[in-house]
PDB file of N, CA and C in Angstrom:
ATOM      1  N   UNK A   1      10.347 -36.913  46.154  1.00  0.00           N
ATOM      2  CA  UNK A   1      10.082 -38.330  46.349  1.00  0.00           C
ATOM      3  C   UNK A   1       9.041 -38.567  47.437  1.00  0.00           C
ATOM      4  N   UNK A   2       8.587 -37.525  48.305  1.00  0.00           N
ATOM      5  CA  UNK A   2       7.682 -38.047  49.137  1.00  0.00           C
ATOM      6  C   UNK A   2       6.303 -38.314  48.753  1.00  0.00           C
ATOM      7  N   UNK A   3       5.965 -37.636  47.882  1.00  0.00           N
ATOM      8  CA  UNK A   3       4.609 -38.122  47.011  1.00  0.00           C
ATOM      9  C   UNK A   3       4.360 -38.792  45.864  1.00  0.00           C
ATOM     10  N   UNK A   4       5.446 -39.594  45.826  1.00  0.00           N
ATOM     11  CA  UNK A   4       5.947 -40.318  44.070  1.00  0.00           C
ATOM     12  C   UNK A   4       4.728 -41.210  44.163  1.00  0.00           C
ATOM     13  N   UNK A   5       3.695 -42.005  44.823  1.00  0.00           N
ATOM     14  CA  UNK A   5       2.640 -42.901  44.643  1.00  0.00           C
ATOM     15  C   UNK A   5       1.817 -41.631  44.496  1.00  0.00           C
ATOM     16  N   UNK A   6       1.245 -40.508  44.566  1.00  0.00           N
ATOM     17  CA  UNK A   6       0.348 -39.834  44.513  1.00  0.00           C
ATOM     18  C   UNK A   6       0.411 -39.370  43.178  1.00  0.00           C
ATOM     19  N   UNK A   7       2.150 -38.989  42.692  1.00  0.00           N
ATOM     20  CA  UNK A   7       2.371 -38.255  41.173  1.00  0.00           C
ATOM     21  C   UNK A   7       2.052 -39.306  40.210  1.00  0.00           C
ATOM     22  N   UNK A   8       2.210 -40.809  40.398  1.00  0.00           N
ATOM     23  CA  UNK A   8       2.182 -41.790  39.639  1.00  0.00           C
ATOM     24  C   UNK A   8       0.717 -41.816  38.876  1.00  0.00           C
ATOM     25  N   UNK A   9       0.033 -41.601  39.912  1.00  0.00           N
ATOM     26  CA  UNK A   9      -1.402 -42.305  40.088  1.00  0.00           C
ATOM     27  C   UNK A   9      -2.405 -40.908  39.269  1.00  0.00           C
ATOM     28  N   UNK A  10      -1.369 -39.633  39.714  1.00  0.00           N
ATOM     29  CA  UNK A  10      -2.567 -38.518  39.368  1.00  0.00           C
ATOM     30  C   UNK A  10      -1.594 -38.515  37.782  1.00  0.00           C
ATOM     31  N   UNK A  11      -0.719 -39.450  37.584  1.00  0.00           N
ATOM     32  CA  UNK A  11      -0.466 -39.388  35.706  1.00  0.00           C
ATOM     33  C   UNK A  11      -0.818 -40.440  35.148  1.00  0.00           C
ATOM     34  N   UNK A  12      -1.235 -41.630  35.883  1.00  0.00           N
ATOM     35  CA  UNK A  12      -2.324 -42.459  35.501  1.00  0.00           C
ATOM     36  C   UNK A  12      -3.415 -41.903  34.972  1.00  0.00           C
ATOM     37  N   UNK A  13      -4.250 -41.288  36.011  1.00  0.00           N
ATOM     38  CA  UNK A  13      -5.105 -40.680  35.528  1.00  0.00           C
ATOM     39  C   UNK A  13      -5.515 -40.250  34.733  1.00  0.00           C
ATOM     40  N   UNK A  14      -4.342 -38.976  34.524  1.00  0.00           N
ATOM     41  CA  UNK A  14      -4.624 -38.004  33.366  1.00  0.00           C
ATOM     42  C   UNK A  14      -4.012 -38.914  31.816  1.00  0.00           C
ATOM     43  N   UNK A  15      -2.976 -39.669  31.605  1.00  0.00           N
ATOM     44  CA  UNK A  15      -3.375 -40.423  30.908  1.00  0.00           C
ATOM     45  C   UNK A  15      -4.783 -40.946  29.993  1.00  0.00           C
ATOM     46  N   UNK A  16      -5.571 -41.509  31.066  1.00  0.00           N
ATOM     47  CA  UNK A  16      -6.953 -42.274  30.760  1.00  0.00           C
ATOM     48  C   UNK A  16      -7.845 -41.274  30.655  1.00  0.00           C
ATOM     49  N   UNK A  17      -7.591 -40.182  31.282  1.00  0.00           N
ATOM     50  CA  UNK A  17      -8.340 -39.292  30.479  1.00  0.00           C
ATOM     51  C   UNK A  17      -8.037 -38.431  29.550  1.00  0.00           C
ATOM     52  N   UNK A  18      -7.090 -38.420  29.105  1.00  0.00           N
ATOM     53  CA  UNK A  18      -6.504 -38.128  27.616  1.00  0.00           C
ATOM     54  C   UNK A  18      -7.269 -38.635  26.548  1.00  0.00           C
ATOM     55  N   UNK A  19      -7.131 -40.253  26.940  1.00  0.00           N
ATOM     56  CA  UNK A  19      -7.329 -41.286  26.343  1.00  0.00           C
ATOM     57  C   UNK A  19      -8.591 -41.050  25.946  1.00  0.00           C
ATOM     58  N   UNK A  20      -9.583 -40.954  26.726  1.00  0.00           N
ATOM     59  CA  UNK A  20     -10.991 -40.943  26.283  1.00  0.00           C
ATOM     60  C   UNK A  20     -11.230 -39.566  25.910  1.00  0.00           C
ATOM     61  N   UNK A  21     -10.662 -38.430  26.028  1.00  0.00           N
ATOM     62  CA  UNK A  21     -10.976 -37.063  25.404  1.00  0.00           C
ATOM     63  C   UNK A  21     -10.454 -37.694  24.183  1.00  0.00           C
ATOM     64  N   UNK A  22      -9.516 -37.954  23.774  1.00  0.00           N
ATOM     65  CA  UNK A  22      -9.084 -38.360  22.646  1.00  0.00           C
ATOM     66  C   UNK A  22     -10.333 -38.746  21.556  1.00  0.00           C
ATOM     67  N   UNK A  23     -10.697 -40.084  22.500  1.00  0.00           N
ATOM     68  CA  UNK A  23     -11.789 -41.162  21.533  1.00  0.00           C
ATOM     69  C   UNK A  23     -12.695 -40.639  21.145  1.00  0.00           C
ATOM     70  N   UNK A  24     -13.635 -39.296  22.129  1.00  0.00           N
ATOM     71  CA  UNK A  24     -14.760 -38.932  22.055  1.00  0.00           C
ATOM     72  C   UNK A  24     -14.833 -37.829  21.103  1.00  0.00           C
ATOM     73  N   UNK A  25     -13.370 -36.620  20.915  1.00  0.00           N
ATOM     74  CA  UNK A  25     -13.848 -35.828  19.993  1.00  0.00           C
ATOM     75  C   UNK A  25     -12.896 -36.234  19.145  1.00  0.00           C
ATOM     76  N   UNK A  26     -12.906 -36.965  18.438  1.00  0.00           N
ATOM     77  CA  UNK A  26     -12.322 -37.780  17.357  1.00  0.00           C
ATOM     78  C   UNK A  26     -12.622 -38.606  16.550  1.00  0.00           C
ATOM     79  N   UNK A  27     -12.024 -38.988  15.265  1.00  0.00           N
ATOM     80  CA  UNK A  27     -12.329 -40.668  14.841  1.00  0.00           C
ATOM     81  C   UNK A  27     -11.907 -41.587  15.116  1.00  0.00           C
ATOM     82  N   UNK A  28     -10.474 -41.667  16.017  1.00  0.00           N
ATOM     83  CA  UNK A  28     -10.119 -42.708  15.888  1.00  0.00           C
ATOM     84  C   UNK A  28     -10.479 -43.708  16.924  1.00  0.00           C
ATOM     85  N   UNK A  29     -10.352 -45.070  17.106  1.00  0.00           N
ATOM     86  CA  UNK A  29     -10.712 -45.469  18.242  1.00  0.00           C
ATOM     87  C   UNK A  29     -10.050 -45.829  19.390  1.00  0.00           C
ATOM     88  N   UNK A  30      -9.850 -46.690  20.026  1.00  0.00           N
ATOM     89  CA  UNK A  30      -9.218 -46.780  21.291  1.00  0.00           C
ATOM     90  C   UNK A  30      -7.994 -46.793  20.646  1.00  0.00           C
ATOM     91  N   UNK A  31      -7.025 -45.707  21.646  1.00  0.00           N
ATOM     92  CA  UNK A  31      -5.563 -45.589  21.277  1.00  0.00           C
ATOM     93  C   UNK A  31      -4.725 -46.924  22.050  1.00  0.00           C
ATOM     94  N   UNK A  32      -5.411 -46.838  23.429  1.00  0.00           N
ATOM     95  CA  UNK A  32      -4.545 -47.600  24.354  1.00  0.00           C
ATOM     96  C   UNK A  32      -5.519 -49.127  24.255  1.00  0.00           C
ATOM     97  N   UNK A  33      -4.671 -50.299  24.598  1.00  0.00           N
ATOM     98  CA  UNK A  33      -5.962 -51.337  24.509  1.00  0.00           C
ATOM     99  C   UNK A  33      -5.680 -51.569  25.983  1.00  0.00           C
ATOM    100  N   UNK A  34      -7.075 -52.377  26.110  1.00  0.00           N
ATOM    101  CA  UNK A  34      -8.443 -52.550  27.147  1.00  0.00           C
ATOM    102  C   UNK A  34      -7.617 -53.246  28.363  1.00  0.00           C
ATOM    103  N   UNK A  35      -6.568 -54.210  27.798  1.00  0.00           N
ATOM    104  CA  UNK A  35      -5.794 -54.544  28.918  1.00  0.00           C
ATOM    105  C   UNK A  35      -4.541 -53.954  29.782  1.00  0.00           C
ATOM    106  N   UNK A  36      -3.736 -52.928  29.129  1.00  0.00           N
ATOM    107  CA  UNK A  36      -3.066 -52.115  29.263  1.00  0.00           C
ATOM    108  C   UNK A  36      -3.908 -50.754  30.087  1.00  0.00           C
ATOM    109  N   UNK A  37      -4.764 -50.287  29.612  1.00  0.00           N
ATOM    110  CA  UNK A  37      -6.152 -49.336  30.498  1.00  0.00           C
ATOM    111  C   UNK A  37      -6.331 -50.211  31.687  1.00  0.00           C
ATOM    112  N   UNK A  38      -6.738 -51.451  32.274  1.00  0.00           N
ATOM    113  CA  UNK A  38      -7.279 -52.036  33.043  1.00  0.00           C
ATOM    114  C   UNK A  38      -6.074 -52.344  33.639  1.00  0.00           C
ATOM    115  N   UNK A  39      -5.162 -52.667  34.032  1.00  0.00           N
ATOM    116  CA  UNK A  39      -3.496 -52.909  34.595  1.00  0.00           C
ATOM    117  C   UNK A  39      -3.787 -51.173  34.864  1.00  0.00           C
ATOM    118  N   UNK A  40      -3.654 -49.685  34.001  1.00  0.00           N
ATOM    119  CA  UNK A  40      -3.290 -48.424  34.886  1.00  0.00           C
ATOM    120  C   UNK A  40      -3.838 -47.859  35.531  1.00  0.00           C
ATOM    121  N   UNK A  41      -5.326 -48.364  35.489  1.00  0.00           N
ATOM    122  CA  UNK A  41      -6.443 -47.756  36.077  1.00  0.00           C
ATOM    123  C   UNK A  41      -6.316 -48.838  37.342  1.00  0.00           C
ATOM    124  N   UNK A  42      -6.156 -50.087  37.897  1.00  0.00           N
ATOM    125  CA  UNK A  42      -5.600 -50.603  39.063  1.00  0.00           C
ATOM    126  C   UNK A  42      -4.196 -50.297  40.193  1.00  0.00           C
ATOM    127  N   UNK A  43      -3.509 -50.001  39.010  1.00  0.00           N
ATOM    128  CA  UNK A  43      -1.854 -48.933  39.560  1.00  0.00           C
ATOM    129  C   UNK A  43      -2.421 -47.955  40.000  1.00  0.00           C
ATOM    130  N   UNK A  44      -3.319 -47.435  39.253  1.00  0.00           N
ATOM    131  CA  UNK A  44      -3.365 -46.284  40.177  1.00  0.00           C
ATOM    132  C   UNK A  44      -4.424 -46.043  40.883  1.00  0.00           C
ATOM    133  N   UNK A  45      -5.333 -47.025  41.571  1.00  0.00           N
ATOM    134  CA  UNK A  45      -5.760 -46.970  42.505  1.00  0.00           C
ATOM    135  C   UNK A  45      -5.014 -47.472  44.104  1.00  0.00           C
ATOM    136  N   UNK A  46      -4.393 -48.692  43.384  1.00  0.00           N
ATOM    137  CA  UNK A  46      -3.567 -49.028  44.194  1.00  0.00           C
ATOM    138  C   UNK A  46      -2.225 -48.056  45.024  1.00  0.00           C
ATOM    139  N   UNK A  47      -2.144 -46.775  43.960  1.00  0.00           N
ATOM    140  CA  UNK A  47      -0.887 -45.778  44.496  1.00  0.00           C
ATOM    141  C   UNK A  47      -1.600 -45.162  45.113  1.00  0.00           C
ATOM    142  N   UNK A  48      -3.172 -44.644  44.747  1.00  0.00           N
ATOM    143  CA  UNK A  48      -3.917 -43.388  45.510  1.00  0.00           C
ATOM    144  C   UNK A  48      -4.045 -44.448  47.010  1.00  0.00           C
ATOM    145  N   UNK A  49      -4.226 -45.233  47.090  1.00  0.00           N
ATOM    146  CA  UNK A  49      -4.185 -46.199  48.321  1.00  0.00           C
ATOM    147  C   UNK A  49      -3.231 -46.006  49.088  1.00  0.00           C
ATOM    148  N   UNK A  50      -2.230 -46.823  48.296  1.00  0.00           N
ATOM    149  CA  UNK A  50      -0.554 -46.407  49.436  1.00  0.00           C
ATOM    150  C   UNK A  50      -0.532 -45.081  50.204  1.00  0.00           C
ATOM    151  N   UNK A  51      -0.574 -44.094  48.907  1.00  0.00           N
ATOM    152  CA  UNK A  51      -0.675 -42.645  49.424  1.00  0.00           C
ATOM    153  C   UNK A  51      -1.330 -42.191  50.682  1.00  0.00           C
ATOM    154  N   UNK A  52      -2.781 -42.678  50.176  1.00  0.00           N
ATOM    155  CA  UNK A  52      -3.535 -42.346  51.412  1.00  0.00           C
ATOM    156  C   UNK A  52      -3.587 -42.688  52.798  1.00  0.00           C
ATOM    157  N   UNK A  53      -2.838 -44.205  52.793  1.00  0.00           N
ATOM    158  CA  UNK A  53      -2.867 -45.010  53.800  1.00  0.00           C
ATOM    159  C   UNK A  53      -1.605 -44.254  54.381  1.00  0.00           C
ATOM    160  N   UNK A  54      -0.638 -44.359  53.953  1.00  0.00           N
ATOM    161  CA  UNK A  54       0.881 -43.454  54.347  1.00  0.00           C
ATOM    162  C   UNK A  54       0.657 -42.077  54.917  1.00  0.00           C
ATOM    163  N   UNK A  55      -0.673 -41.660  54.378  1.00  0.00           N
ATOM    164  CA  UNK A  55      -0.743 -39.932  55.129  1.00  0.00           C
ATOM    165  C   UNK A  55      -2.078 -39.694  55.302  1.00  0.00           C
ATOM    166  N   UNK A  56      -2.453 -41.199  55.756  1.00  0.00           N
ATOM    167  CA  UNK A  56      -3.751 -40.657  56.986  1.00  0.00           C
ATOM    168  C   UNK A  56      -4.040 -39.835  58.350  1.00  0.00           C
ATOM    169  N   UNK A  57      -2.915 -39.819  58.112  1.00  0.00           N
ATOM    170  CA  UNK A  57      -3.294 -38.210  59.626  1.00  0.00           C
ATOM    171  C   UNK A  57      -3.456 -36.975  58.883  1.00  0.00           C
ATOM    172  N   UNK A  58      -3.053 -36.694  57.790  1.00  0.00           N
ATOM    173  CA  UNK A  58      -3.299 -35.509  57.256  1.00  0.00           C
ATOM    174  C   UNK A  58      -4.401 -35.418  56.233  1.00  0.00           C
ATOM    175  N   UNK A  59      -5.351 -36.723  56.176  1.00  0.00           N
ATOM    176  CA  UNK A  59      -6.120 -36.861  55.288  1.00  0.00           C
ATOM    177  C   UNK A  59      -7.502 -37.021  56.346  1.00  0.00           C
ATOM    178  N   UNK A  60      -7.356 -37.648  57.551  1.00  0.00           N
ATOM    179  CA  UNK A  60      -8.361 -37.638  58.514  1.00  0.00           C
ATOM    180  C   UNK A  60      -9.553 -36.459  58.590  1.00  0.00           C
ATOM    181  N   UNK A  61     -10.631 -37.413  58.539  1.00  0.00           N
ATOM    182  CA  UNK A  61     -12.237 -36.374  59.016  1.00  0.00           C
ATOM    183  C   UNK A  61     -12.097 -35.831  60.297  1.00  0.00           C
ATOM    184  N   UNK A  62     -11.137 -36.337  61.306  1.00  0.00           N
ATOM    185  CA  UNK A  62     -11.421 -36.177  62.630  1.00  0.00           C
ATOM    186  C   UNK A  62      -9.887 -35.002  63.015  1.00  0.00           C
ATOM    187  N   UNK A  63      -9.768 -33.865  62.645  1.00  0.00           N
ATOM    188  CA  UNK A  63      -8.676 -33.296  62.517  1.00  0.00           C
ATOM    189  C   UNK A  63      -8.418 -32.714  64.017  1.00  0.00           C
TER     190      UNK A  63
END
């Protein structure tokens, strides 16, 4: 549970890029629609956020 916004966000991800490996070597077209993509691709910026903000000392340039 201590990285559950980081696991969320990096299966967001891979999701949407499923999604578009999908579209590109394929026929079919968009699996997921445009508003449902646009809502997970915000979740999960918003989790890589939390995340980062929550473990900025271990993410710091200035170590």
């Amino acid at each position: 549970m201590k990285n559950i916004y980081y696991k969320i966000a990096v299966g967001l991800t891979i999701l949407n890029l499923f999604e578009v490996a999908i579209r590109k070597f394929s026929d079919f077209g968009s699996i997921i629609p445009t508003s449902v993509k646009i809502v997970s691709i915000t979740a999960a910026l918003i989790c890589f956020g939390i995340h980062f903000y929550k473990n900025k000392k271990y993410y710091s340039i200035n170590k």
